[in-house]
PDB file of N, CA and C in Angstrom:
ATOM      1  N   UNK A   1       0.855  -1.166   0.000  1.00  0.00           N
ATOM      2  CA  UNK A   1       0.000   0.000   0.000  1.00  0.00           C
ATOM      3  C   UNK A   1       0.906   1.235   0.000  1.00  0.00           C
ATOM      4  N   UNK A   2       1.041   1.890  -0.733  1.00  0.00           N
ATOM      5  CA  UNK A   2       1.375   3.471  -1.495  1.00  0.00           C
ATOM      6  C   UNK A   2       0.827   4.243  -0.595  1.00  0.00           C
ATOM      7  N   UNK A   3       1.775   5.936  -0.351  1.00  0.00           N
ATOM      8  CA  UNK A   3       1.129   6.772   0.660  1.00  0.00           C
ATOM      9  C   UNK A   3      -0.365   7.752  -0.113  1.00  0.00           C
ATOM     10  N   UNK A   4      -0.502   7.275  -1.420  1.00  0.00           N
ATOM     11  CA  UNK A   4      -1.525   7.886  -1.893  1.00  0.00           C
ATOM     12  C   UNK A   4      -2.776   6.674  -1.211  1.00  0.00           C
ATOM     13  N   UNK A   5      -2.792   5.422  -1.375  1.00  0.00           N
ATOM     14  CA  UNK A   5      -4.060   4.552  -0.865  1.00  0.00           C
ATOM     15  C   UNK A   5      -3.721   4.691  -0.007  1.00  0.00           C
ATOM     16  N   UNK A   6      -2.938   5.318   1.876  1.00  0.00           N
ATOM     17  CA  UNK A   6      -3.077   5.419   2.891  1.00  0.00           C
ATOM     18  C   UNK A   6      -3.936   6.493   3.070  1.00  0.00           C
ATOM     19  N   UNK A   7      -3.470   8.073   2.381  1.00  0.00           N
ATOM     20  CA  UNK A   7      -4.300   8.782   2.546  1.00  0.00           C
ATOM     21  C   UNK A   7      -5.943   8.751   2.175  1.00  0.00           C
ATOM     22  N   UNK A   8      -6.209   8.043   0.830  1.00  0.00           N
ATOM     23  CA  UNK A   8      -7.552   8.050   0.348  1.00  0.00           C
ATOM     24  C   UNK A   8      -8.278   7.259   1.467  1.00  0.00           C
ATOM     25  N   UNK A   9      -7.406   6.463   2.330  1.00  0.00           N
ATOM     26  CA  UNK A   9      -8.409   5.865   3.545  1.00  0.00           C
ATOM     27  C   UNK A   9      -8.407   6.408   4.296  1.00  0.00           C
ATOM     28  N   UNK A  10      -7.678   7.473   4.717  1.00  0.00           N
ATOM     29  CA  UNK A  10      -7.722   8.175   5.668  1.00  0.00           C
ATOM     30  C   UNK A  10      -8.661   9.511   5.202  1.00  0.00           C
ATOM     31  N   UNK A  11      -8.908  10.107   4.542  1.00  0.00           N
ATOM     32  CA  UNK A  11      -9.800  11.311   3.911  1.00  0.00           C
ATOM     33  C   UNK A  11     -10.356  10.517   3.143  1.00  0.00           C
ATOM     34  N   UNK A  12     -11.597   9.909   3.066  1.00  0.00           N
ATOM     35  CA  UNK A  12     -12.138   9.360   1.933  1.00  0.00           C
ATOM     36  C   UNK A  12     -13.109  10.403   1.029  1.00  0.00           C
ATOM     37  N   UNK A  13     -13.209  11.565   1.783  1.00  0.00           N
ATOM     38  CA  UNK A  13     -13.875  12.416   1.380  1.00  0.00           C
ATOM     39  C   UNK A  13     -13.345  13.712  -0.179  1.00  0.00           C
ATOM     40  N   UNK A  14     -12.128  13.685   0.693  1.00  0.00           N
ATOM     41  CA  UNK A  14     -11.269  14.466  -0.101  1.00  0.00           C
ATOM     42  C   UNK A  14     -10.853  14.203  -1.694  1.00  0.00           C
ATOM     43  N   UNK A  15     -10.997  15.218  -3.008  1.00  0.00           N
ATOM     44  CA  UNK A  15     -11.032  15.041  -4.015  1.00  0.00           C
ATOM     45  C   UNK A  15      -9.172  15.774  -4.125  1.00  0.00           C
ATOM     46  N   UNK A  16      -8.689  15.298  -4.554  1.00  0.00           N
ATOM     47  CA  UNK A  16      -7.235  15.540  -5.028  1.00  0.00           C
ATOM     48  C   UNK A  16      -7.613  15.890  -6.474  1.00  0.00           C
ATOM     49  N   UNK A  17      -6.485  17.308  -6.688  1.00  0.00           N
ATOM     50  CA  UNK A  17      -6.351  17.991  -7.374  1.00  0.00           C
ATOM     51  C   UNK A  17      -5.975  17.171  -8.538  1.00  0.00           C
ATOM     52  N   UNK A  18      -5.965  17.545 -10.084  1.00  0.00           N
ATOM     53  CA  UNK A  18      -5.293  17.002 -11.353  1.00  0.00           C
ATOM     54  C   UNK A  18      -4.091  17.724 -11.756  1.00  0.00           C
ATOM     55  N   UNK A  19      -3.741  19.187 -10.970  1.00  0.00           N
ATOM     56  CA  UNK A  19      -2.434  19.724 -11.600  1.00  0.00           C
ATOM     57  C   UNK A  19      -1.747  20.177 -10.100  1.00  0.00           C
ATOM     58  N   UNK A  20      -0.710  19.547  -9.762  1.00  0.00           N
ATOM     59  CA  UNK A  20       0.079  19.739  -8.415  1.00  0.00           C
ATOM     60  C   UNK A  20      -0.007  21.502  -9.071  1.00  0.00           C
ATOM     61  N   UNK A  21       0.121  22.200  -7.706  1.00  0.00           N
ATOM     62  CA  UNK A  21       0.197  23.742  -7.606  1.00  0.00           C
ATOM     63  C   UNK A  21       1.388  24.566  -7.974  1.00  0.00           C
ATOM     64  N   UNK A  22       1.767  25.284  -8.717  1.00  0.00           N
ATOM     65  CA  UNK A  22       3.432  25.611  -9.463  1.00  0.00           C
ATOM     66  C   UNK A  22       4.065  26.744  -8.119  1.00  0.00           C
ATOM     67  N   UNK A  23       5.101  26.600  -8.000  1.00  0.00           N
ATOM     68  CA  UNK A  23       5.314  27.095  -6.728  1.00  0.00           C
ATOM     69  C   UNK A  23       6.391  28.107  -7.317  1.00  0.00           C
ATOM     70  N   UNK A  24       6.025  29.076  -7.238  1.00  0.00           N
ATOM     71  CA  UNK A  24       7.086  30.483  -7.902  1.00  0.00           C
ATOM     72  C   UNK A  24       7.203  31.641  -6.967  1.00  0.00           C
ATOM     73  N   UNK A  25       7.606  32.813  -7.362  1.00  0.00           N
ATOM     74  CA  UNK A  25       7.958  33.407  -6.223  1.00  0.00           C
ATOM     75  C   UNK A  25       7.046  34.268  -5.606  1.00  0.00           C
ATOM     76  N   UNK A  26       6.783  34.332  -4.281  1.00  0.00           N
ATOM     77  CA  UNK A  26       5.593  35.308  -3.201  1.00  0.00           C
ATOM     78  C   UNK A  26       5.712  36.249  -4.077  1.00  0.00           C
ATOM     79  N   UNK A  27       4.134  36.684  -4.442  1.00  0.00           N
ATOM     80  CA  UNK A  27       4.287  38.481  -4.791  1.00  0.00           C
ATOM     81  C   UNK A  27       4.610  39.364  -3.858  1.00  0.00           C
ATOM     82  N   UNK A  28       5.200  40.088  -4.092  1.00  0.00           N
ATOM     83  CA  UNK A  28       5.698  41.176  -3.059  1.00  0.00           C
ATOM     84  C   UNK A  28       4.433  42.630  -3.260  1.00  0.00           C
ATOM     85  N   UNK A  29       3.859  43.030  -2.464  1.00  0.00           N
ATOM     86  CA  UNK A  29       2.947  43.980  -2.280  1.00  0.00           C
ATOM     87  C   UNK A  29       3.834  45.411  -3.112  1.00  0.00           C
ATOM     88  N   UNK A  30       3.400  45.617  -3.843  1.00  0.00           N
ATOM     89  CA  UNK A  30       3.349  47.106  -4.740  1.00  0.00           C
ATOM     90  C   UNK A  30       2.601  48.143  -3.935  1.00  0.00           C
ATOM     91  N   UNK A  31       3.465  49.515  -3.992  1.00  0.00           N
ATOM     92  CA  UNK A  31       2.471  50.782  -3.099  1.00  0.00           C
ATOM     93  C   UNK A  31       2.916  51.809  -3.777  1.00  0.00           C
ATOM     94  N   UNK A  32       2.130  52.787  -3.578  1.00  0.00           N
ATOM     95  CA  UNK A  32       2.345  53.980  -4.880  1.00  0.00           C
ATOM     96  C   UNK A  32       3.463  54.442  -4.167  1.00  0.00           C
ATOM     97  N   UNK A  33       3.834  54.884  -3.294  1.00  0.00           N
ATOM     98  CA  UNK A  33       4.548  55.699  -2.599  1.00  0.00           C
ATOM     99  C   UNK A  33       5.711  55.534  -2.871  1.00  0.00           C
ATOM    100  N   UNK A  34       7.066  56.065  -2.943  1.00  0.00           N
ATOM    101  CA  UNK A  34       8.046  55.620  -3.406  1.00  0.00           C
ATOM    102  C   UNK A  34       9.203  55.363  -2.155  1.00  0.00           C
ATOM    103  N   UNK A  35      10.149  54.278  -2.526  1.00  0.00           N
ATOM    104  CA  UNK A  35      10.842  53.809  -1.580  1.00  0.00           C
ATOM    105  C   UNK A  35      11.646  54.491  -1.401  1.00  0.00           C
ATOM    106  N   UNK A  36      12.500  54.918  -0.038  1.00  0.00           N
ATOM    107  CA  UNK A  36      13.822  56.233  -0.114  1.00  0.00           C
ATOM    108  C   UNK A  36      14.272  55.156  -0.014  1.00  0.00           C
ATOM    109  N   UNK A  37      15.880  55.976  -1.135  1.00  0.00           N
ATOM    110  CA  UNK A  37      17.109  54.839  -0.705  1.00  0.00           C
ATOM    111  C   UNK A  37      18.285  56.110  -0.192  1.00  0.00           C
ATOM    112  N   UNK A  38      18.728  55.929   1.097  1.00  0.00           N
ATOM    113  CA  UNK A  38      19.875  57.221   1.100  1.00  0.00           C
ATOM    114  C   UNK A  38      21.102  56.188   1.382  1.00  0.00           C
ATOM    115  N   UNK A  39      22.259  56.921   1.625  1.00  0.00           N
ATOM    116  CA  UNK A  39      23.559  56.795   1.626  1.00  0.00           C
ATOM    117  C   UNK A  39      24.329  57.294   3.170  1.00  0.00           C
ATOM    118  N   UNK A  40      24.710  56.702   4.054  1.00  0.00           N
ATOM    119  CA  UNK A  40      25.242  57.028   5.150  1.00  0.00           C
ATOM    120  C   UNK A  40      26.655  56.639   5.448  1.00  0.00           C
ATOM    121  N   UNK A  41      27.478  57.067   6.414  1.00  0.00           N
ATOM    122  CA  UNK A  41      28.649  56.366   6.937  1.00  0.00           C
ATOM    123  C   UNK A  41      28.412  56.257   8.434  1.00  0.00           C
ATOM    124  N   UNK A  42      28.276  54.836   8.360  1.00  0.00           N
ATOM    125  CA  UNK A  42      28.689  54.581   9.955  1.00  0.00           C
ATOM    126  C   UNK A  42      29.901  53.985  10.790  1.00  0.00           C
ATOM    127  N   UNK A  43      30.383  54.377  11.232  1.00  0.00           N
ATOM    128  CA  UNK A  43      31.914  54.164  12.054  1.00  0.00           C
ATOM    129  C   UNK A  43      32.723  54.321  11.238  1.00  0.00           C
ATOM    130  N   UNK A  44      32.621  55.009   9.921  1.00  0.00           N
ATOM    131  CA  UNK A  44      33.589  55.219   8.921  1.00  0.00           C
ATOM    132  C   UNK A  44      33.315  54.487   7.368  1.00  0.00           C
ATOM    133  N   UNK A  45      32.154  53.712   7.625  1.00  0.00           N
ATOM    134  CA  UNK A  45      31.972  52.820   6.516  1.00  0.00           C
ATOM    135  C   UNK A  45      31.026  53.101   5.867  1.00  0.00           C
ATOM    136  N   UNK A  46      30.517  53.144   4.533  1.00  0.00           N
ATOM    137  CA  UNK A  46      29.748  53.625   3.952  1.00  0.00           C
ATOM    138  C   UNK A  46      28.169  52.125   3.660  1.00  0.00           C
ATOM    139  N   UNK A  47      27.006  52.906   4.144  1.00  0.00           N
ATOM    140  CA  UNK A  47      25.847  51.907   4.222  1.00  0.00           C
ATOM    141  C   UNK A  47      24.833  52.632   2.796  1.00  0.00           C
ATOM    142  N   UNK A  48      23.797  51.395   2.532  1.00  0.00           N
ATOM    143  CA  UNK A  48      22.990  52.332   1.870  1.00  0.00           C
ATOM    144  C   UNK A  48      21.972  51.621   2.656  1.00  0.00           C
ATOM    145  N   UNK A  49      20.195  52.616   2.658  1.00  0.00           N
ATOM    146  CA  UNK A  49      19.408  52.508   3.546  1.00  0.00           C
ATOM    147  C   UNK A  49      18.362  52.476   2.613  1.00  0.00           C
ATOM    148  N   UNK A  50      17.638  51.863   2.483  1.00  0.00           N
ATOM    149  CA  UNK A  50      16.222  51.786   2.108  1.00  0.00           C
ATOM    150  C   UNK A  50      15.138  51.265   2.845  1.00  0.00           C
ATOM    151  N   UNK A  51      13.769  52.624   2.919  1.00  0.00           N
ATOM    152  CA  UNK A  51      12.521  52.687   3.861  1.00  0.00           C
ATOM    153  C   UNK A  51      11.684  53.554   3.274  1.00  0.00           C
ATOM    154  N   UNK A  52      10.783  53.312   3.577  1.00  0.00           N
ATOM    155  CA  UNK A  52       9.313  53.914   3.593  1.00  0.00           C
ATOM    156  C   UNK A  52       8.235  52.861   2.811  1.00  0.00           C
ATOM    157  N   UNK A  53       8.802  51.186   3.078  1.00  0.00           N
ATOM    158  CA  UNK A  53       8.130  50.236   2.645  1.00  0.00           C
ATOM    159  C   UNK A  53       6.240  49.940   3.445  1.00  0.00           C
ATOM    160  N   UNK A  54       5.157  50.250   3.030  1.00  0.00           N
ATOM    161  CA  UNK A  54       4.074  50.334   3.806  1.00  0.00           C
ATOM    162  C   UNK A  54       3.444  49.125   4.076  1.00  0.00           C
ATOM    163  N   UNK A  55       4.257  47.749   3.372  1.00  0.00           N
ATOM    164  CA  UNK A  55       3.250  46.506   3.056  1.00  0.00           C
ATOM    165  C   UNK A  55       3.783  45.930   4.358  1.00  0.00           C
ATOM    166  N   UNK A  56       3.390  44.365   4.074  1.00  0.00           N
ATOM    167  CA  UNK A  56       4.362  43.302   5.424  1.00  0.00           C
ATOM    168  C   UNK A  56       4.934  43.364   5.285  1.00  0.00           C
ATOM    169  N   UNK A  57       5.952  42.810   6.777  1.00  0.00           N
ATOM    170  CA  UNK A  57       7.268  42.969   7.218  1.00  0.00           C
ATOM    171  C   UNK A  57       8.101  41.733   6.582  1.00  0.00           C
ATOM    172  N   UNK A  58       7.235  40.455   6.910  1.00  0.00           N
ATOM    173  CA  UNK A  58       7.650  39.918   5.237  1.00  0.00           C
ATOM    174  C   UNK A  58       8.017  39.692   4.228  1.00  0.00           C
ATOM    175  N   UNK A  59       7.269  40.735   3.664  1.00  0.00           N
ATOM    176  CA  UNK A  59       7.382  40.984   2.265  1.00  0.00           C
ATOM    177  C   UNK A  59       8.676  42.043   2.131  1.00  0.00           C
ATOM    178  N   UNK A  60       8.709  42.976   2.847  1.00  0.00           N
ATOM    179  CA  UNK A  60      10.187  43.740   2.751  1.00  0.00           C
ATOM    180  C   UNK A  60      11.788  42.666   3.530  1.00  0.00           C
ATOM    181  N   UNK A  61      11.201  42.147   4.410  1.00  0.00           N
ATOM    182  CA  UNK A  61      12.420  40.931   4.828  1.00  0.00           C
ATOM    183  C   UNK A  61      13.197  40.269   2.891  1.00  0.00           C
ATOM    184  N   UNK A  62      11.577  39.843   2.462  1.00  0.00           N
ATOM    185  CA  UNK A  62      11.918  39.012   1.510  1.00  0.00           C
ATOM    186  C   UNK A  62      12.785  40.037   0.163  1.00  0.00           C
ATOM    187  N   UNK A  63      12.471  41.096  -0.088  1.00  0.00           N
ATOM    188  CA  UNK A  63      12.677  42.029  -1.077  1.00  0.00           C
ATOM    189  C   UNK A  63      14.328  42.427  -0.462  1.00  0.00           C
ATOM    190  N   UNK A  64      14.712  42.403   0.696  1.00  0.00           N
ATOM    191  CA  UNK A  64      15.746  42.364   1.410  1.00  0.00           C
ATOM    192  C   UNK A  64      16.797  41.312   1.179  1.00  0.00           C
ATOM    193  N   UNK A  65      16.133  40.252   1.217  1.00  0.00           N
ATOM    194  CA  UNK A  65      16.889  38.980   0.975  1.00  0.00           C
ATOM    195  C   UNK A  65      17.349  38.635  -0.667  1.00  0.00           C
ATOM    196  N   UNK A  66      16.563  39.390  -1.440  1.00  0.00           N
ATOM    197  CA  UNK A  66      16.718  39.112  -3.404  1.00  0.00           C
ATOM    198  C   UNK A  66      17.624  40.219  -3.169  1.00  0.00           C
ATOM    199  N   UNK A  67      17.910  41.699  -2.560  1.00  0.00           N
ATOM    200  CA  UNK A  67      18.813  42.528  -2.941  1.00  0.00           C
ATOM    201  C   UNK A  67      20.057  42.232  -2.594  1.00  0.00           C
ATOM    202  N   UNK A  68      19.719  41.386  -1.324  1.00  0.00           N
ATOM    203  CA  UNK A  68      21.601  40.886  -0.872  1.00  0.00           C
ATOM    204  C   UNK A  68      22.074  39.465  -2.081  1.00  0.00           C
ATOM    205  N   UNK A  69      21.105  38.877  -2.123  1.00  0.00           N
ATOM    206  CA  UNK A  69      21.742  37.736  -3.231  1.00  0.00           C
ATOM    207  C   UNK A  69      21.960  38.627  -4.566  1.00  0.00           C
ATOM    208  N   UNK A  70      21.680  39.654  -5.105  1.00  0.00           N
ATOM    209  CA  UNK A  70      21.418  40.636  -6.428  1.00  0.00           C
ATOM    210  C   UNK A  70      23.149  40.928  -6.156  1.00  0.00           C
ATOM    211  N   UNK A  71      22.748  42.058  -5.169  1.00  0.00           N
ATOM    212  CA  UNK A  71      24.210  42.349  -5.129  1.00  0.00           C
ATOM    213  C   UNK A  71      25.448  41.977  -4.463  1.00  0.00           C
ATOM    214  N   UNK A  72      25.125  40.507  -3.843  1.00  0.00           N
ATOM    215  CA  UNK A  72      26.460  40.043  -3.028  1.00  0.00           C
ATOM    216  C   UNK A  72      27.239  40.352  -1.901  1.00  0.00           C
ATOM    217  N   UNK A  73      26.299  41.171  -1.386  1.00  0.00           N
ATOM    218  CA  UNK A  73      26.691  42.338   0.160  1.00  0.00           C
ATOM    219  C   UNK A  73      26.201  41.271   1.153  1.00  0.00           C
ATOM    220  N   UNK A  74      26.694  41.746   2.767  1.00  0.00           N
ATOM    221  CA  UNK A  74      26.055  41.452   3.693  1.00  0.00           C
ATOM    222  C   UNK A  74      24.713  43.123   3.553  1.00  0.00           C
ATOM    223  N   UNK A  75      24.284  42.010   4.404  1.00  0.00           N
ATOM    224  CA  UNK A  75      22.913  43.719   5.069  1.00  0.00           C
ATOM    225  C   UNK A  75      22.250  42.774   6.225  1.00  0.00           C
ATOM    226  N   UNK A  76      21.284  43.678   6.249  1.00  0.00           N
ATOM    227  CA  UNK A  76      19.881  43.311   7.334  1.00  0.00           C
ATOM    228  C   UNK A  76      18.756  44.006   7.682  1.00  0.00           C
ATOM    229  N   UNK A  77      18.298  43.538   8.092  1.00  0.00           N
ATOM    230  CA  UNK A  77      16.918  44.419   7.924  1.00  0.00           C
ATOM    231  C   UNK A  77      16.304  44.398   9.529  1.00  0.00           C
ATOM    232  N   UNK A  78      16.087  45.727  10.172  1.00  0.00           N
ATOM    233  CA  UNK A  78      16.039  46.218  11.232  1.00  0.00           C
ATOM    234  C   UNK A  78      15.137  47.213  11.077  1.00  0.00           C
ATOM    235  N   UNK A  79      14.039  47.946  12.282  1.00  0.00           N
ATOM    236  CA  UNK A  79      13.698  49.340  12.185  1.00  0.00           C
ATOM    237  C   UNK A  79      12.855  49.774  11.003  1.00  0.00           C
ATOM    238  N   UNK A  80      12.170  48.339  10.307  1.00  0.00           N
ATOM    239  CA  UNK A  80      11.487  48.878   9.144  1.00  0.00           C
ATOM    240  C   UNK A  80      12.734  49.219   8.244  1.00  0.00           C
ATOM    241  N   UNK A  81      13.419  49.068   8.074  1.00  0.00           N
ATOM    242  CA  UNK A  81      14.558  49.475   7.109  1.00  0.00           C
ATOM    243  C   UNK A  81      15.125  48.031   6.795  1.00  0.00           C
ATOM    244  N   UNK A  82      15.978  48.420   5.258  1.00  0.00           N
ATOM    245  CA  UNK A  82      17.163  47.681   4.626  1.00  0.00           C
ATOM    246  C   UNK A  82      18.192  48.098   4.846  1.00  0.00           C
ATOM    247  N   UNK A  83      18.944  47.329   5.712  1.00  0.00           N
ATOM    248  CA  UNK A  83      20.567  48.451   5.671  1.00  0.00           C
ATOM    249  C   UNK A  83      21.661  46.958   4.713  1.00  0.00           C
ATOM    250  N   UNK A  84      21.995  47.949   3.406  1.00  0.00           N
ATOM    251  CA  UNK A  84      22.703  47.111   2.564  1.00  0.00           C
ATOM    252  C   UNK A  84      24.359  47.730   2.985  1.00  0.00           C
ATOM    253  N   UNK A  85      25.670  46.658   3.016  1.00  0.00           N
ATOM    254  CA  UNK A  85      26.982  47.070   3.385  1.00  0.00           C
ATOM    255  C   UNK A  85      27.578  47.812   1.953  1.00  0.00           C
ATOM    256  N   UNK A  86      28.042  48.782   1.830  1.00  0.00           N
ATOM    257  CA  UNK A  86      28.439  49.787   0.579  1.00  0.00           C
ATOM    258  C   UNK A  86      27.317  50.827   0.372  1.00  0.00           C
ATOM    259  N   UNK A  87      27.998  51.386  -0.731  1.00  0.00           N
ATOM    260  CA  UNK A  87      27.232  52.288  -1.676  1.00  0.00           C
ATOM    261  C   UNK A  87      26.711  51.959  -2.884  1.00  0.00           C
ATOM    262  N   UNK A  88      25.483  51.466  -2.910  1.00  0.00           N
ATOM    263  CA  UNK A  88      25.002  50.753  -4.371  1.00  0.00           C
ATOM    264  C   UNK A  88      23.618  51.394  -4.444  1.00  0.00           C
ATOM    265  N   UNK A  89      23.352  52.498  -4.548  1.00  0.00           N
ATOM    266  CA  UNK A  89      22.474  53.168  -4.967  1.00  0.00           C
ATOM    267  C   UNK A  89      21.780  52.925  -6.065  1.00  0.00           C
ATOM    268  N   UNK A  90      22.511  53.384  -6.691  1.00  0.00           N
ATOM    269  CA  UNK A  90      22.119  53.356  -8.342  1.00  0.00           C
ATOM    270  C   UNK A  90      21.905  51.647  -8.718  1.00  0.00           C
ATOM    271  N   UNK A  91      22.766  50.992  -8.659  1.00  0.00           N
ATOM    272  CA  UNK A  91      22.592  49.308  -8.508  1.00  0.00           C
ATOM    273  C   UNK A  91      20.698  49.049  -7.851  1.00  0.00           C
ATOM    274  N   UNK A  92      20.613  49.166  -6.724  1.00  0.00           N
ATOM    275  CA  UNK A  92      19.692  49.010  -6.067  1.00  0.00           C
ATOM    276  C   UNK A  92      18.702  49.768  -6.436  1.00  0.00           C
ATOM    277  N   UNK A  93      18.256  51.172  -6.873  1.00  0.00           N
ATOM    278  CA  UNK A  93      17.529  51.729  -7.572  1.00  0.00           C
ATOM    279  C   UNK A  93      17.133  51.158  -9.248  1.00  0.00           C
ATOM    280  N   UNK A  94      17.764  50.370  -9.711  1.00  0.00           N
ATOM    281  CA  UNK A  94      17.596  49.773 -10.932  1.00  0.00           C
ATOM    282  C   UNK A  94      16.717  48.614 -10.562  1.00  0.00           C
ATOM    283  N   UNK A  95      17.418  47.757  -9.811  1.00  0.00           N
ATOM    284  CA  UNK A  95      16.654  46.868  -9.233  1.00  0.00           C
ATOM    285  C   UNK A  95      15.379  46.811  -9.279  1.00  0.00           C
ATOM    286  N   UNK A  96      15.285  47.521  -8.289  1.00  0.00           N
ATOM    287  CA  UNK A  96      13.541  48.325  -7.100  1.00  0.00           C
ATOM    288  C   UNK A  96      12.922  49.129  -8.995  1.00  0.00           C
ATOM    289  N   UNK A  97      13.295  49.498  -9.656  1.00  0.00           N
ATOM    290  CA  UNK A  97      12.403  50.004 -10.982  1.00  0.00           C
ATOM    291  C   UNK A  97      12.320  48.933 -11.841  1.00  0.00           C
ATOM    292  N   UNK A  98      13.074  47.521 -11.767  1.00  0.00           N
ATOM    293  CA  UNK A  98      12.939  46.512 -12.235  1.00  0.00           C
ATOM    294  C   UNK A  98      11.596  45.895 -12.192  1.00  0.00           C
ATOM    295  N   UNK A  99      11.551  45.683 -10.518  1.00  0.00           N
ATOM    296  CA  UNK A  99      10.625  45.412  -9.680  1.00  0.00           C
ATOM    297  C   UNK A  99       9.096  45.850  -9.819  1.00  0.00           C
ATOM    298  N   UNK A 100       9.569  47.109 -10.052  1.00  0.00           N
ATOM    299  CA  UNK A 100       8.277  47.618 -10.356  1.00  0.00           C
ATOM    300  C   UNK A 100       7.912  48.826  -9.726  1.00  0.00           C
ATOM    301  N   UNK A 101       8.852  48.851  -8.469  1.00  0.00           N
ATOM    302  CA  UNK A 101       8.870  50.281  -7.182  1.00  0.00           C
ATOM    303  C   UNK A 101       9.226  51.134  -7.673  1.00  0.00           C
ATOM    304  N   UNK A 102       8.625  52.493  -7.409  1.00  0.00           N
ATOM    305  CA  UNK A 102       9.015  53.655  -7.235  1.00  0.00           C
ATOM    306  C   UNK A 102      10.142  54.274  -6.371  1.00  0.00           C
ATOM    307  N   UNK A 103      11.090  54.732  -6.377  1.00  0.00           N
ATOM    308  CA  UNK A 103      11.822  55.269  -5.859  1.00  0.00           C
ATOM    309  C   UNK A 103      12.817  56.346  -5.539  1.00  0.00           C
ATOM    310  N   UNK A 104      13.190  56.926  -4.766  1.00  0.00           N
ATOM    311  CA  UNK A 104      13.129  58.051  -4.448  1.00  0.00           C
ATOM    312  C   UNK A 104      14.799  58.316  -3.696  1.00  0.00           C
ATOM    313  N   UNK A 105      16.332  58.819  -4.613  1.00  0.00           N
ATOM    314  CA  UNK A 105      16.916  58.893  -4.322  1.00  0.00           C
ATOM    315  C   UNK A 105      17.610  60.202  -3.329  1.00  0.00           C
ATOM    316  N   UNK A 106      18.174  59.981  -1.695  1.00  0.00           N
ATOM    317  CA  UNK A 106      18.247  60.857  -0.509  1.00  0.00           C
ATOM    318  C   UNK A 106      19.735  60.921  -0.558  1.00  0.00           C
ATOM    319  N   UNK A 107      20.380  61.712  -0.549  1.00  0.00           N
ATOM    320  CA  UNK A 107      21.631  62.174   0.295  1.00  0.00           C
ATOM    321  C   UNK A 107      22.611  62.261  -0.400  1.00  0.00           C
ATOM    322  N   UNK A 108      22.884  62.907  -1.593  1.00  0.00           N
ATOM    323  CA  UNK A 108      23.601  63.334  -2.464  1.00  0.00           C
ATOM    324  C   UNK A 108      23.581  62.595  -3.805  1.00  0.00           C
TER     325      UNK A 108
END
């Protein structure tokens, strides 16, 4: 007995699907508003910052996690914010208009 005839005895009720479900990537919530990305130095090192994300925390974790594999940095995401390690502005602004976001470049 196969784990498909265990289950049909166990749910005899239940109709199983004909096309398994395609599993691609979470949509990430779109908002008109545009994302700031600025440019800082902290302890001497240069960060870039992106916020003013309005959707789940989630969903910006996850949009967090495609920009560090994109561009090969450490970062993290804290405070409602992205803090990416360097200056990749322009990199990361291509991205985020890739994406589909609006965005909104801060600090020179």
């Amino acid at each position: 007995m196969d784990l498909q005839d265990q289950l049909k005895n166990l749910f005899p009720e239940h109709v199983a699907s004909e096309t398994p479900e395609e599993h691609g990537e979470p949509a990430i919530w779109m908002q008109d508003d545009p994302l700031i990305c600025k440019f800082e130095k902290r302890k001497g090192k240069p960060i870039t910052i992106i916020e003013g994300y309005t959707g789940a925390d989630s969903d910006f974790k996850q949009l967090a996690k495609e920009l560090k594999q994109f561009l090969s940095v450490g970062g993290s995401f804290k405070n409602e914010q992205i803090i990416i390690q360097g200056d990749y502005r322009d990199k990361i602004m291509a991205f985020l208009k890739e994406k589909g976001f609006k965005t909104k470049r801060v600090g020179g």
